[in-house]
Structures are given as structure tokens and as C-alpha cells.
Protein backbone atom coordinates (compact mmCIF):
# COMPACT_ATOMS: atom_id res chain seq x y z
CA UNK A 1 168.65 -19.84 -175.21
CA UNK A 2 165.90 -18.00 -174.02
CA UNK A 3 164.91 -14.08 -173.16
CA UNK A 4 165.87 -13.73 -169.77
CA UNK A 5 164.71 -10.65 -167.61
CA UNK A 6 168.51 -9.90 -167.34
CA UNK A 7 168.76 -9.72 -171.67
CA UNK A 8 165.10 -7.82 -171.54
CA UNK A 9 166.89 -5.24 -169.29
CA UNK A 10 169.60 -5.23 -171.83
CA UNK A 11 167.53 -5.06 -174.78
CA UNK A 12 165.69 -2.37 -173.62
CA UNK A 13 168.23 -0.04 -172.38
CA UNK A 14 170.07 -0.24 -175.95
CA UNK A 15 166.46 0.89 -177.46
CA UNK A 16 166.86 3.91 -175.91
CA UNK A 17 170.48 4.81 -177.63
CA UNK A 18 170.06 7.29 -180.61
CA UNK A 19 171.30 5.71 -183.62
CA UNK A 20 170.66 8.99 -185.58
CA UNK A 21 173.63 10.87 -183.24
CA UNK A 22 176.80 8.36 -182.09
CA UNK A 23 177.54 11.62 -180.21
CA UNK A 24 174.68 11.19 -177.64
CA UNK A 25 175.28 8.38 -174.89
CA UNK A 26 172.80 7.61 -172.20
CA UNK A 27 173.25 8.04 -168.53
CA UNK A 28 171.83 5.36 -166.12
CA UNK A 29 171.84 7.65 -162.88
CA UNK A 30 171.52 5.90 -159.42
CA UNK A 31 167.83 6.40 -158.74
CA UNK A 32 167.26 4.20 -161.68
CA UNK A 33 165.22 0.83 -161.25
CA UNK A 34 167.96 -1.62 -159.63
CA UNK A 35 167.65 -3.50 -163.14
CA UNK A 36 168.55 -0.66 -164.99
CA UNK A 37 171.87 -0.26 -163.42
CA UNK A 38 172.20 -3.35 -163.68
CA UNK A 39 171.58 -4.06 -167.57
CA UNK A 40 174.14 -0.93 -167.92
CA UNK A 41 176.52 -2.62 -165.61
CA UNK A 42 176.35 -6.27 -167.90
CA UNK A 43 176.44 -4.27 -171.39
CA UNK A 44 179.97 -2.43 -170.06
CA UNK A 45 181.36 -5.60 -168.98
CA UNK A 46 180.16 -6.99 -172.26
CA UNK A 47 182.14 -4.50 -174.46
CA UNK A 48 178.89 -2.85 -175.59
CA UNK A 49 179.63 0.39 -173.83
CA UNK A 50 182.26 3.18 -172.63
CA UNK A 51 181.15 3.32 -168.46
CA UNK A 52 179.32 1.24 -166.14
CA UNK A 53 176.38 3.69 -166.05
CA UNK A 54 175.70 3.61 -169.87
CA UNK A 55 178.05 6.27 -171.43
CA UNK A 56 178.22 6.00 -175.34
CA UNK A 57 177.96 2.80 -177.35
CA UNK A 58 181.42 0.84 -178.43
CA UNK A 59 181.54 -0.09 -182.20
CA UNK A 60 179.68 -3.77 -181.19
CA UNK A 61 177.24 -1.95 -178.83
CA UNK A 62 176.65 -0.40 -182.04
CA UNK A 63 175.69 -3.32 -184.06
CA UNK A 64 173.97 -4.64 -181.00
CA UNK A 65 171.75 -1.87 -181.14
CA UNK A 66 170.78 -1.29 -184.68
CA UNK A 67 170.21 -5.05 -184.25
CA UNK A 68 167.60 -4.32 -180.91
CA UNK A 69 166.11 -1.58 -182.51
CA UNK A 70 165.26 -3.45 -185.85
CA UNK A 71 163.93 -6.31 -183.84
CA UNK A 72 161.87 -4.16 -181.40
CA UNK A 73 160.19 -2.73 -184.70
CA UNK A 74 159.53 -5.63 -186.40
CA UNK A 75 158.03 -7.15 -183.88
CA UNK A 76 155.90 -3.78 -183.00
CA UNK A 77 154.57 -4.04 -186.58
CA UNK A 78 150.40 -5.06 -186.52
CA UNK A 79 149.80 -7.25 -189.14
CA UNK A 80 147.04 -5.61 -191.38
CA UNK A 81 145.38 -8.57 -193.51
């Protein structure tokens, strides 16, 4: 399996969720870049959130996140040595 631009899409609209506030969803209006609406379509159908156009994150669009996030910053991390 490989990163697709479809899973980048993904990946980096679940970056954007606040993990600090399950309260606060995300709102992929339709001026948005045609991937956009299209990674938000893909993670509803997927079970990883309430609408088509982002809405709040399910209990595994949760997990998926906190797992996104903590891969986006470990890989952002510059190795000092």
C-alpha cells in the first residue's frame, strides 16, 4: 500500500480537526479545492465522520486522527545531531 493523493487529501483534512474540543467539527464548503470535497466525501463514507462535508469526527475518525496528527508531527520533527 502506498500514499495515494486520494489518502494525502484524507490525511490532511483530519489534521485540521481539533483534538483539544470533540465539540468543534470542520466544514468543507463548496468553493473548496475539488479534492477537498472529495477527501470529506471518502472519510463520511468511511465511517470517519457525521456529513459528507466534514461535520464532527465519529469515535474511529477519532482514532484516525490522533493517529494523523501524531504521524504528521513525528515526521515534522528535524533531527538535531
Amino acid at each position: 500500500m502506498s500514499f495515494t493523493p486520494e489518502l494525502i487529501a484524507e490525511l490532511e483534512l483530519l489534521a485540521l480537526f481539533n483534538l483539544g474540543n470533540t465539540q468543534e467539527g470542520l466544514k468543507v464548503h463548496h468553493v473548496a479545492a475539488p479534492q477537498a470535497i472529495a477527501a470529506a466525501q471518502r472519510l463520511h463514507a468511511k465511517g470517519l465522520t457525521t456529513q459528507t462535508d466534514g461535520g464532527y469526527l465519529t469515535s474511529l475518525g477519532l482514532d484516525a486522527a490522533e493517529h494523523a496528527q501524531t504521524l504528521l508531527t513525528i515526521l515534522s520533527v528535524t533531527e538535531t545531531a
